[in-house]
PDB file of N, CA and C in Angstrom:
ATOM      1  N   UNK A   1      98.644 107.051 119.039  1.00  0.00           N
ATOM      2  CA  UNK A   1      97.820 107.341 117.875  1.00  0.00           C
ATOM      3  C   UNK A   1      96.346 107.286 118.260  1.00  0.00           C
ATOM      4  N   UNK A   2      95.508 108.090 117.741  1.00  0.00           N
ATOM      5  CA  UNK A   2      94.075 108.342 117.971  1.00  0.00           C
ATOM      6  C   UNK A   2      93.572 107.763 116.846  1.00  0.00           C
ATOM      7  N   UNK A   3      92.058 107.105 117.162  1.00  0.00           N
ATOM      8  CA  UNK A   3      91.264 106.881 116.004  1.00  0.00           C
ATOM      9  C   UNK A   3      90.547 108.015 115.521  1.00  0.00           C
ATOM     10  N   UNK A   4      90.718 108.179 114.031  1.00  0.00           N
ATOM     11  CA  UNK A   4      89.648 109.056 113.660  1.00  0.00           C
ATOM     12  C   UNK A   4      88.590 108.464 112.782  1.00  0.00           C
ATOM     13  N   UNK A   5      87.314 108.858 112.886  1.00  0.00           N
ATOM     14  CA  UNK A   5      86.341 108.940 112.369  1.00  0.00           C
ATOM     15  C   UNK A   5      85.433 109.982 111.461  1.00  0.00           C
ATOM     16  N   UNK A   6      85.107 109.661 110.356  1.00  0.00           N
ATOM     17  CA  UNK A   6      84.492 110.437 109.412  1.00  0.00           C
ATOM     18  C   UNK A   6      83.511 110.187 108.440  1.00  0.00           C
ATOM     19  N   UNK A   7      82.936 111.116 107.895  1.00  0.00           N
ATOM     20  CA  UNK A   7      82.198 110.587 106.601  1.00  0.00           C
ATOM     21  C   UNK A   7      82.809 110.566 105.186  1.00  0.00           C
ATOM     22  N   UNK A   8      82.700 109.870 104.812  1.00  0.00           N
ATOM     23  CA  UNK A   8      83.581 110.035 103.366  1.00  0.00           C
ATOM     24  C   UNK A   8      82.386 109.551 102.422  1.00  0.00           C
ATOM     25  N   UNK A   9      81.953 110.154 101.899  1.00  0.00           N
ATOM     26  CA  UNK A   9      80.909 110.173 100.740  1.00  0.00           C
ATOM     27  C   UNK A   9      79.821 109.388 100.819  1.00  0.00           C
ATOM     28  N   UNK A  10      79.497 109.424 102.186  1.00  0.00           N
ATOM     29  CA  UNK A  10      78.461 108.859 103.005  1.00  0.00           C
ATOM     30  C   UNK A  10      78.828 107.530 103.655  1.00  0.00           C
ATOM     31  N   UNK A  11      79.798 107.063 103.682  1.00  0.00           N
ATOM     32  CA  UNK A  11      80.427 105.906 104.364  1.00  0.00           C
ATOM     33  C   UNK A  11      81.294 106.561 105.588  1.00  0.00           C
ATOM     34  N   UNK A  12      81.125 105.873 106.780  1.00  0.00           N
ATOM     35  CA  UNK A  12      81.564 105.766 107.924  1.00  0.00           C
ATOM     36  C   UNK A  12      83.035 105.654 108.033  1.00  0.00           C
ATOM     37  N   UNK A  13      84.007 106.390 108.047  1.00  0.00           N
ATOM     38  CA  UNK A  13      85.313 105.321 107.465  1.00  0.00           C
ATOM     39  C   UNK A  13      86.135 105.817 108.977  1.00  0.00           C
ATOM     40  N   UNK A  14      87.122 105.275 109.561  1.00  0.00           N
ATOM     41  CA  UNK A  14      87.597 105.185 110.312  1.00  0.00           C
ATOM     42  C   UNK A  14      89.226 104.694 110.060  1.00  0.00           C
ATOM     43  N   UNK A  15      90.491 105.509 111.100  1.00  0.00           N
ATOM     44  CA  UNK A  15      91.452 105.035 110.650  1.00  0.00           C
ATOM     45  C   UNK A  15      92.455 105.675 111.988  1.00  0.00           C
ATOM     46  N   UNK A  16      93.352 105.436 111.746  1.00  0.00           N
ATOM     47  CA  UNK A  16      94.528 106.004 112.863  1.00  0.00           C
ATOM     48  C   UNK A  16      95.085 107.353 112.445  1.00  0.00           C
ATOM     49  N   UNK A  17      95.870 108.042 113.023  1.00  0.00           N
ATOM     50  CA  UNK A  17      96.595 109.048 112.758  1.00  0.00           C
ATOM     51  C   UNK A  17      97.098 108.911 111.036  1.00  0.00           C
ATOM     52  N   UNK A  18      97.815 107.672 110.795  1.00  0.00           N
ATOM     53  CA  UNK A  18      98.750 107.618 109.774  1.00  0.00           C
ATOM     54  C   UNK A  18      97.919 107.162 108.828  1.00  0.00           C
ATOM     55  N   UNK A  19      96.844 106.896 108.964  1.00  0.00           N
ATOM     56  CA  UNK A  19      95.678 107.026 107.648  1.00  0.00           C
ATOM     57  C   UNK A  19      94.987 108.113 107.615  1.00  0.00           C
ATOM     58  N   UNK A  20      94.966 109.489 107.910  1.00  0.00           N
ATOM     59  CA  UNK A  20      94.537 110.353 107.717  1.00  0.00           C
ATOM     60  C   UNK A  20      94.667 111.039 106.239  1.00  0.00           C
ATOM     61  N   UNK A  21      96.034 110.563 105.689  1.00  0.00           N
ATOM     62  CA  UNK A  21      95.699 110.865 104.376  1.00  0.00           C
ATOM     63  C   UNK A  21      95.104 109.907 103.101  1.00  0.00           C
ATOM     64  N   UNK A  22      95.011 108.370 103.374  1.00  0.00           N
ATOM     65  CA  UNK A  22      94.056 107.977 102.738  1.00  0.00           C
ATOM     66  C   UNK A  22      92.934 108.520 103.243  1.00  0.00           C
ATOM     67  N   UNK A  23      92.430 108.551 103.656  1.00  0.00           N
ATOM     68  CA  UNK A  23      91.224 109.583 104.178  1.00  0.00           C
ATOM     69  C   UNK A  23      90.713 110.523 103.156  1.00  0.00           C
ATOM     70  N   UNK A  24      91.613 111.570 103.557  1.00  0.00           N
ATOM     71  CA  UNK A  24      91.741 112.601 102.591  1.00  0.00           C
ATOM     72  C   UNK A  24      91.417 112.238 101.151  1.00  0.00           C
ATOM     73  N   UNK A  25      92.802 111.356 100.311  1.00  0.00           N
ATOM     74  CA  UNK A  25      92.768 111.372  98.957  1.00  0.00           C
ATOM     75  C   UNK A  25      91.317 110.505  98.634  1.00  0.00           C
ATOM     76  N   UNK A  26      90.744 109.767  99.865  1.00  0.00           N
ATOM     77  CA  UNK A  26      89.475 109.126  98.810  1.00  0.00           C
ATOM     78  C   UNK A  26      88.329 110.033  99.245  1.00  0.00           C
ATOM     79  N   UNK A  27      88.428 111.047 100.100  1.00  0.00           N
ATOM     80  CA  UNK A  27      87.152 112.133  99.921  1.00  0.00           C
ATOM     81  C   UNK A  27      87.313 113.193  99.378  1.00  0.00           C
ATOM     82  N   UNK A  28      88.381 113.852  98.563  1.00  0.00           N
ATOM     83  CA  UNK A  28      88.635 115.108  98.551  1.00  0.00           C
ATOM     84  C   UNK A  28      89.696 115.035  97.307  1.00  0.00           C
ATOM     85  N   UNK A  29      90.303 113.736  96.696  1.00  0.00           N
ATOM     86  CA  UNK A  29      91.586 114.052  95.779  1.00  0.00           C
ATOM     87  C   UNK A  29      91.367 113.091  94.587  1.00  0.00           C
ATOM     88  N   UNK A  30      90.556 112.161  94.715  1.00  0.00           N
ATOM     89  CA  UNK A  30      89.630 111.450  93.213  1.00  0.00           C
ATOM     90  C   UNK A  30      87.936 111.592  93.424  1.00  0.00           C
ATOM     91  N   UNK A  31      87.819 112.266  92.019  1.00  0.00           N
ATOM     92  CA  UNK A  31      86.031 111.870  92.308  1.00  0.00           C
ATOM     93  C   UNK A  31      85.266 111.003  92.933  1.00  0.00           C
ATOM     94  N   UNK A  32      84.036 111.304  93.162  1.00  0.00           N
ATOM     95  CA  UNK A  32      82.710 110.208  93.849  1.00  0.00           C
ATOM     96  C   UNK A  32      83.229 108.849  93.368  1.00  0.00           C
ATOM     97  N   UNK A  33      82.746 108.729  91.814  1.00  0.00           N
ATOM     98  CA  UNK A  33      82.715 107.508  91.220  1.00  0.00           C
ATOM     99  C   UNK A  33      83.861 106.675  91.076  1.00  0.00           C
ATOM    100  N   UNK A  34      85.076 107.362  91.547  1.00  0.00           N
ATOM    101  CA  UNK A  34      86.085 106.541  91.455  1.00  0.00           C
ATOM    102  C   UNK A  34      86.618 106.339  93.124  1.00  0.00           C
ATOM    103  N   UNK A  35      85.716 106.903  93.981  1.00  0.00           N
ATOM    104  CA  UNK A  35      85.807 106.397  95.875  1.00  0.00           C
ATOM    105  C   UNK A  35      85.222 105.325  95.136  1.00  0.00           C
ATOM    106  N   UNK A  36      83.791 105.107  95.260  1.00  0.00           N
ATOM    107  CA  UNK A  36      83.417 104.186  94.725  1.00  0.00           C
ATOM    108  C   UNK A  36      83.628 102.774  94.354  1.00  0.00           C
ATOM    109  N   UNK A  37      84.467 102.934  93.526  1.00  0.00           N
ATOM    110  CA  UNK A  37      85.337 101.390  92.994  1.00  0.00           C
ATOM    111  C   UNK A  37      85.760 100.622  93.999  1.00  0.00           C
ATOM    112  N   UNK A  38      86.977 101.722  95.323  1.00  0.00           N
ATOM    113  CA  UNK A  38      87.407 101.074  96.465  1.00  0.00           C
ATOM    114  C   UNK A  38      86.332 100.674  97.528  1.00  0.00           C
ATOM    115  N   UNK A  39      85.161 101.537  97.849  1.00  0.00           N
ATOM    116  CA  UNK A  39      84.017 101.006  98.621  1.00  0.00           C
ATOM    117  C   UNK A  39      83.184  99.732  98.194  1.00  0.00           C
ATOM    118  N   UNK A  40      83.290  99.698  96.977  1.00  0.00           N
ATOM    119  CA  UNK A  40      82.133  98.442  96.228  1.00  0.00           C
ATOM    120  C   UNK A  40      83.389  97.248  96.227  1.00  0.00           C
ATOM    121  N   UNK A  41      84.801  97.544  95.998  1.00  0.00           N
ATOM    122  CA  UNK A  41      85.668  96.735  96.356  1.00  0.00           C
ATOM    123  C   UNK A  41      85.553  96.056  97.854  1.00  0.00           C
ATOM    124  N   UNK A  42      85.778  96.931  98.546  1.00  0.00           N
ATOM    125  CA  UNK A  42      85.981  96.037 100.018  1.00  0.00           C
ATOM    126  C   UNK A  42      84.908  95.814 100.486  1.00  0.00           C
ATOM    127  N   UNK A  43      82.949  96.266 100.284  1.00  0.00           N
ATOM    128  CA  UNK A  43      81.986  95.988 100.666  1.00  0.00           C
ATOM    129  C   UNK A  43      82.460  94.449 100.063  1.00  0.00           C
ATOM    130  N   UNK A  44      82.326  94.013  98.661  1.00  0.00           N
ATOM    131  CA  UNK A  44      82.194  92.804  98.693  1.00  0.00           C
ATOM    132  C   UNK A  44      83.500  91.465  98.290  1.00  0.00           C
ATOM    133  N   UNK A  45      84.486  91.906  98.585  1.00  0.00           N
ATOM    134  CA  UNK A  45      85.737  91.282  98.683  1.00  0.00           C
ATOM    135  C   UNK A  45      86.049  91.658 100.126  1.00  0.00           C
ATOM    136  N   UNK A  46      86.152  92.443 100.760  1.00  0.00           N
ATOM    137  CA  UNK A  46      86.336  92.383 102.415  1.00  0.00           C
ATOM    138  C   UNK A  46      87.202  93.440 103.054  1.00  0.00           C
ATOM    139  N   UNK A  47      88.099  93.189 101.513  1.00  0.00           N
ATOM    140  CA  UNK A  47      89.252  94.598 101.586  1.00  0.00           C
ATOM    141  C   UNK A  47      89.403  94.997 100.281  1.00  0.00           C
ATOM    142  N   UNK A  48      90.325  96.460 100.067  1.00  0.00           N
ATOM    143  CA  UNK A  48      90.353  97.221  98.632  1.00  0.00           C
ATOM    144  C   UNK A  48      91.204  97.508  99.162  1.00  0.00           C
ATOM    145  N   UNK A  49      92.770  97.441  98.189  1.00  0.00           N
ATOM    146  CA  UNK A  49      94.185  98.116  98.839  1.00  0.00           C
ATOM    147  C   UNK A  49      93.991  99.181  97.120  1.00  0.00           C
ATOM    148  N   UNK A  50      94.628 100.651  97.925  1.00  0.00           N
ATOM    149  CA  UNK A  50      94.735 101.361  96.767  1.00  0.00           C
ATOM    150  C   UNK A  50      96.182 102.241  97.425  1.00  0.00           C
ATOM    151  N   UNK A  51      96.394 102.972  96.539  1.00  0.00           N
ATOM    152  CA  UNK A  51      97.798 104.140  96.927  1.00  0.00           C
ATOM    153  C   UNK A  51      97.481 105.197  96.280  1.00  0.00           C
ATOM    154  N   UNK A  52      97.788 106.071  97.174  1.00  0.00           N
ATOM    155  CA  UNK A  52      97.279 107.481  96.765  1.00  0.00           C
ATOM    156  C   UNK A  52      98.347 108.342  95.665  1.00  0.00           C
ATOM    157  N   UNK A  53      98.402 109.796  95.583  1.00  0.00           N
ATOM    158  CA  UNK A  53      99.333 110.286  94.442  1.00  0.00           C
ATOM    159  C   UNK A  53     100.708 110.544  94.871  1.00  0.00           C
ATOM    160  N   UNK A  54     100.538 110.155  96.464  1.00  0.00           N
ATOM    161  CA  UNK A  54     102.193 109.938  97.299  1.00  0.00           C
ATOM    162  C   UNK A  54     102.270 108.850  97.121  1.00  0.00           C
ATOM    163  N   UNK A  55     102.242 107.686  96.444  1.00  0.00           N
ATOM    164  CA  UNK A  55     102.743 106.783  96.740  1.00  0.00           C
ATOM    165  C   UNK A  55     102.388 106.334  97.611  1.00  0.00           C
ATOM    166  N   UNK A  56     101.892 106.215  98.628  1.00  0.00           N
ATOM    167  CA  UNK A  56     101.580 105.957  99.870  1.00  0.00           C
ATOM    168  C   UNK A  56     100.479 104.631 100.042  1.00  0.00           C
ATOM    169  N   UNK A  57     100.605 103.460 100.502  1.00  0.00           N
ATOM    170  CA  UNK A  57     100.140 102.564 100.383  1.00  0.00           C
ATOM    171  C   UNK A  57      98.600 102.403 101.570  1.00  0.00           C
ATOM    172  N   UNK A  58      97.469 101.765 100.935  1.00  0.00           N
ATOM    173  CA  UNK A  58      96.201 102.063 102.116  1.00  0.00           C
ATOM    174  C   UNK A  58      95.435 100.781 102.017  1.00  0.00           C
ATOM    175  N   UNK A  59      95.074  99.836 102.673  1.00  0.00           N
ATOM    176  CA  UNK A  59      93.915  98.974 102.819  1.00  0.00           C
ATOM    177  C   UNK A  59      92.528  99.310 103.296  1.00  0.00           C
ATOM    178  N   UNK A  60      91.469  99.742 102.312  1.00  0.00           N
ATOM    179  CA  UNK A  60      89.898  99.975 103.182  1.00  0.00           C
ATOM    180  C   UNK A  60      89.383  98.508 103.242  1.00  0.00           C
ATOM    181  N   UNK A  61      89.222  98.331 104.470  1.00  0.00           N
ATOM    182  CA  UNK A  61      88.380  97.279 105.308  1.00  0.00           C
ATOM    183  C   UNK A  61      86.964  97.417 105.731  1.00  0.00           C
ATOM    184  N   UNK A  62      86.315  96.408 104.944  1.00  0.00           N
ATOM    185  CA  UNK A  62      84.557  96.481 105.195  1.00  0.00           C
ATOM    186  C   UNK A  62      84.438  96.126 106.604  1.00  0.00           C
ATOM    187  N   UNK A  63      83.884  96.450 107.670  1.00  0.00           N
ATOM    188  CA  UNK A  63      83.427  96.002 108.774  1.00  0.00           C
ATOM    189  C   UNK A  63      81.894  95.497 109.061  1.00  0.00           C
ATOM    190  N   UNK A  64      81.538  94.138 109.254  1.00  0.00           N
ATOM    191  CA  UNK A  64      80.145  93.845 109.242  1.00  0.00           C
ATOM    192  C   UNK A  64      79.098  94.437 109.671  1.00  0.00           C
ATOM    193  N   UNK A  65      79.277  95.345 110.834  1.00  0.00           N
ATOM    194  CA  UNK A  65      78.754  96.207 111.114  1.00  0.00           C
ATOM    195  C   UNK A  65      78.032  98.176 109.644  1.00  0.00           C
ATOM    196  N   UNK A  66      78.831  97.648 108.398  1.00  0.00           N
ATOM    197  CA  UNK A  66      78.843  98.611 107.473  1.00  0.00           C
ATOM    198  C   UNK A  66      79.440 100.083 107.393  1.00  0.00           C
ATOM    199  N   UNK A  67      80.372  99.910 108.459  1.00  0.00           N
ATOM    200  CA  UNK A  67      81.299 101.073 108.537  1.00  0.00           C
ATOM    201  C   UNK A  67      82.828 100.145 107.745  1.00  0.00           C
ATOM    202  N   UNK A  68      83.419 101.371 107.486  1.00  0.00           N
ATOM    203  CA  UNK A  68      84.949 101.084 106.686  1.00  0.00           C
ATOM    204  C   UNK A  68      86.390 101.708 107.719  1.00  0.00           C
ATOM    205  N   UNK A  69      87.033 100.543 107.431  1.00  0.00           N
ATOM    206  CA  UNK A  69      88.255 101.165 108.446  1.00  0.00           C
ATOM    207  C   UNK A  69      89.409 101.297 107.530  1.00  0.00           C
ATOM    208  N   UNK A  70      90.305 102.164 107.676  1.00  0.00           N
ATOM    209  CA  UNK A  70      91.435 102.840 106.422  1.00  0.00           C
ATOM    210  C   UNK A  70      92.622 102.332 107.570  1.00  0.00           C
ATOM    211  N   UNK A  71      93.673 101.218 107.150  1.00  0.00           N
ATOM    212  CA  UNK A  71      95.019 101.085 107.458  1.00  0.00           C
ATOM    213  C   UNK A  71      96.423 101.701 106.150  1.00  0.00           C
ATOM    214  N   UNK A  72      96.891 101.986 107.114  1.00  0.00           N
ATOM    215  CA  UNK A  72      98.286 102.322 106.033  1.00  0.00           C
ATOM    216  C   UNK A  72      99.354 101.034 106.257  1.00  0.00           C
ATOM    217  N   UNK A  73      99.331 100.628 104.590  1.00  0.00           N
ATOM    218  CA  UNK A  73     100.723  99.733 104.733  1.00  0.00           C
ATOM    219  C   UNK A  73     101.815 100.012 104.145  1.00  0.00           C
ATOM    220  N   UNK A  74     103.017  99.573 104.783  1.00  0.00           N
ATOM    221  CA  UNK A  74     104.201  99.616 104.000  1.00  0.00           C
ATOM    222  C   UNK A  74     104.238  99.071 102.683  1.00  0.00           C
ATOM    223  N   UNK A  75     105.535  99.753 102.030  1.00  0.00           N
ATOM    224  CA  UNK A  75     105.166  99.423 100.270  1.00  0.00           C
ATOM    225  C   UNK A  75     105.654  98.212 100.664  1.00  0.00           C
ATOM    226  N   UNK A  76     105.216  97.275  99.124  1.00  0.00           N
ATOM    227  CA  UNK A  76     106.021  96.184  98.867  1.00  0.00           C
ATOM    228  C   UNK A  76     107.186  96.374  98.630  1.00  0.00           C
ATOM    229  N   UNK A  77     108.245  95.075  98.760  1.00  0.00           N
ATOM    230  CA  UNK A  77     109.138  95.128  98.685  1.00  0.00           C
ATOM    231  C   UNK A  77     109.094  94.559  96.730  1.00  0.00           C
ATOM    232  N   UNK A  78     110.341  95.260  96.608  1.00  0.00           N
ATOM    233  CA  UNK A  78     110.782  95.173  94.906  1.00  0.00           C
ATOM    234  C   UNK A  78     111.775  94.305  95.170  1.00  0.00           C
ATOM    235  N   UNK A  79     112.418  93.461  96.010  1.00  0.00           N
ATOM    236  CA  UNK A  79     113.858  92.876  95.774  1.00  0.00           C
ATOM    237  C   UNK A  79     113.442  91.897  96.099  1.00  0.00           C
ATOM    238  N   UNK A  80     114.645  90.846  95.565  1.00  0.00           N
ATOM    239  CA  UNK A  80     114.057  89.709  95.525  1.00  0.00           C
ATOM    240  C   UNK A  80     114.423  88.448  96.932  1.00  0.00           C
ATOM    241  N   UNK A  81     115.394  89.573  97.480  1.00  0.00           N
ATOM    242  CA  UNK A  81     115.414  89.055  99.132  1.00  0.00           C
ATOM    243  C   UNK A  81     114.699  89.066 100.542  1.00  0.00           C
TER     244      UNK A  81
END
């Protein structure tokens, strides 16, 4: 897997192959003001987990440096084992 790097609505965001589509859905598939929420989230909580309109589960990570890094996680589990 390769890192990719980009701008996403003027933030630095960075991620692996398999975050390429959080990527996507927070520059290109919800408005400015609602990237937003998740950037002002993980600037000052550290992280912002959101899921896109696949279902698809994403953590943006503030880096001290002021760039953002996009991981993909597996869903939660629903059972109670």
């Amino acid at each position: 897997m390769s890192i990719k790097d980009r701008d996403v609505h003027g933030h630095k965001v960075s991620g692996e192959d398999d975050a390429k589509e959080g990527i996507n859905y927070l520059d290109h598939d919800i408005q400015y003001k609602e990237a937003e929420v998740f950037f002002d989230q993980a600037r000052q909580k550290g992280l912002a987990q959101f899921e896109d309109d696949q279902g698809r589960n994403y953590t943006l990570i503030y880096n001290k440096d002021g760039t953002y890094r996009i991981e993909r996680r597996s869903a939660d589990s629903s059972g109670w084992f």
